[in-house]
C-alpha atoms as a PDB file:
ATOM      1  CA  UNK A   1     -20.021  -5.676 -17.990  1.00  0.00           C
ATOM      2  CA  UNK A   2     -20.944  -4.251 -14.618  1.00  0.00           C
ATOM      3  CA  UNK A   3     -19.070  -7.415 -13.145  1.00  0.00           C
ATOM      4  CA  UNK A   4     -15.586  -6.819 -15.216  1.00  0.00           C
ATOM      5  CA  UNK A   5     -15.418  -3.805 -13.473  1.00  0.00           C
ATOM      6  CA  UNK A   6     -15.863  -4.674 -10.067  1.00  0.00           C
ATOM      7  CA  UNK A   7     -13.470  -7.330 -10.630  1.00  0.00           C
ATOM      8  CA  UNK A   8     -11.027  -5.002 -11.600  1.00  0.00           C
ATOM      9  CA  UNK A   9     -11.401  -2.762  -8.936  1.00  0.00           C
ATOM     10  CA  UNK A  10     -10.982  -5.843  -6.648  1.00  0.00           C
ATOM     11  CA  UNK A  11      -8.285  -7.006  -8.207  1.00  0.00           C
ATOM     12  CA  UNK A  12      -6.147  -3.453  -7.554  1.00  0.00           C
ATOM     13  CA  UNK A  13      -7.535  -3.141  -4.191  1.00  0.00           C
ATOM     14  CA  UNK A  14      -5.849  -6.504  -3.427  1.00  0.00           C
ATOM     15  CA  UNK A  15      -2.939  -4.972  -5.058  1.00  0.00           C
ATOM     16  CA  UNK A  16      -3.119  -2.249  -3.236  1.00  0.00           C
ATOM     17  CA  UNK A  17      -3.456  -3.633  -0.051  1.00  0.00           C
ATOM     18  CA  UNK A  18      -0.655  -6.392  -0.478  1.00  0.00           C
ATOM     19  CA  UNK A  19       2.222  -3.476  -1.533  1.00  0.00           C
ATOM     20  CA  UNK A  20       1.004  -1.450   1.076  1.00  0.00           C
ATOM     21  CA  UNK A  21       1.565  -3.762   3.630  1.00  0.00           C
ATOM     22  CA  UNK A  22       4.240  -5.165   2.317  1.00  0.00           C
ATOM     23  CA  UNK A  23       6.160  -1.254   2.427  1.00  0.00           C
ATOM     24  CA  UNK A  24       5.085  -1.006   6.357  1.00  0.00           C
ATOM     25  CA  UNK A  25       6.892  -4.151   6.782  1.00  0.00           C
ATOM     26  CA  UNK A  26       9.606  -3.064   4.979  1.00  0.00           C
ATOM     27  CA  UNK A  27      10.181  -0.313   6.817  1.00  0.00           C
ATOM     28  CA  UNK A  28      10.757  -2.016  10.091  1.00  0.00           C
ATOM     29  CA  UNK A  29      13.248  -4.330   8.701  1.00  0.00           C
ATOM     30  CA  UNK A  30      15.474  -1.756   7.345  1.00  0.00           C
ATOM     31  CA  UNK A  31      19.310  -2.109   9.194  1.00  0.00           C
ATOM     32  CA  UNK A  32      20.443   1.399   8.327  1.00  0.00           C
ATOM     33  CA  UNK A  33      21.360   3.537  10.939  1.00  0.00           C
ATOM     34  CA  UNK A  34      21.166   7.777  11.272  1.00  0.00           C
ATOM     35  CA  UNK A  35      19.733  10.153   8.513  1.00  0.00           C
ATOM     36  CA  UNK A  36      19.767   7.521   5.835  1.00  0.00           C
ATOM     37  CA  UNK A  37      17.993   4.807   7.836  1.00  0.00           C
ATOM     38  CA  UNK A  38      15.400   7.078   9.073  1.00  0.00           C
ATOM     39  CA  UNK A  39      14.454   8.343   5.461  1.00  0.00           C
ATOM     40  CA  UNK A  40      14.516   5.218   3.995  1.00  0.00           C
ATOM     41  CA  UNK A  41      11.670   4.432   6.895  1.00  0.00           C
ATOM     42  CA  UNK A  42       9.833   7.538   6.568  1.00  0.00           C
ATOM     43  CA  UNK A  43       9.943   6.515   2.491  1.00  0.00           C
ATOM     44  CA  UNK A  44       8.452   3.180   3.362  1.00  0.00           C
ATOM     45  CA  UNK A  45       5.836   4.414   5.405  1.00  0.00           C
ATOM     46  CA  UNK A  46       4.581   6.721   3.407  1.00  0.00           C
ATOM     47  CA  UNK A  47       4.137   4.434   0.653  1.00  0.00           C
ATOM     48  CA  UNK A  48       2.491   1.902   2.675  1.00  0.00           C
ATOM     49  CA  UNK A  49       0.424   4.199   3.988  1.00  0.00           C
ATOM     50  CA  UNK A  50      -0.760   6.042   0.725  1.00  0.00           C
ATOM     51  CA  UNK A  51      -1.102   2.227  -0.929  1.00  0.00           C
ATOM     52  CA  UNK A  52      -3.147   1.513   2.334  1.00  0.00           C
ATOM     53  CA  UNK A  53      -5.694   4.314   1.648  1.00  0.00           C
ATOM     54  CA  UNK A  54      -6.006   3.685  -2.305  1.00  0.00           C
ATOM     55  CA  UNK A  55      -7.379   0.265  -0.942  1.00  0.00           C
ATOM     56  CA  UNK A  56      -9.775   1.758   1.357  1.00  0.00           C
ATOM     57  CA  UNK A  57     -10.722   3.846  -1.484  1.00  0.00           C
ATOM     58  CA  UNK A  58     -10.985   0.887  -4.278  1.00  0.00           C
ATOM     59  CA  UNK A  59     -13.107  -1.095  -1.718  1.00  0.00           C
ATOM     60  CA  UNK A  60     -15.380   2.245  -1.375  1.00  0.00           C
ATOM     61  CA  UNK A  61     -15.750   2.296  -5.073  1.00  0.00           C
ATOM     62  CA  UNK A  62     -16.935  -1.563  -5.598  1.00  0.00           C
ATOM     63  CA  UNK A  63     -19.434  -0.810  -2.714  1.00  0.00           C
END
């Protein structure tokens, strides 16, 4: 049982990691320009940031 459960935990900090990349990337690709483009990259990062430390924190947990 003990190895369903790491597996799972893997298997979202993969998750984890992939959308929170994949949101900092995002960000810098964004073509709008003044108060709208710079929220939409201030949305981005924080999401990729935030997914970024729930996979530090999933790798912590299968350790």
């Amino acid at each position: 049982m003990s190895e369903w459960i790491t597996a799972v935990g893997f298997g979202a900090c993969v998750m984890a990691f992939a959308l929170g990349l994949a949101s900092i990337i995002m960000g810098f690709m964004t073509a709008k320009a003044g108060a709208e483009g710079m929220q939409e990259k201030v949305e981005y990062g924080f999401f990729g940031v935030s997914g970024l430390v729930v996979c530090v924190l999933m790798a912590y947990a299968i350790l």
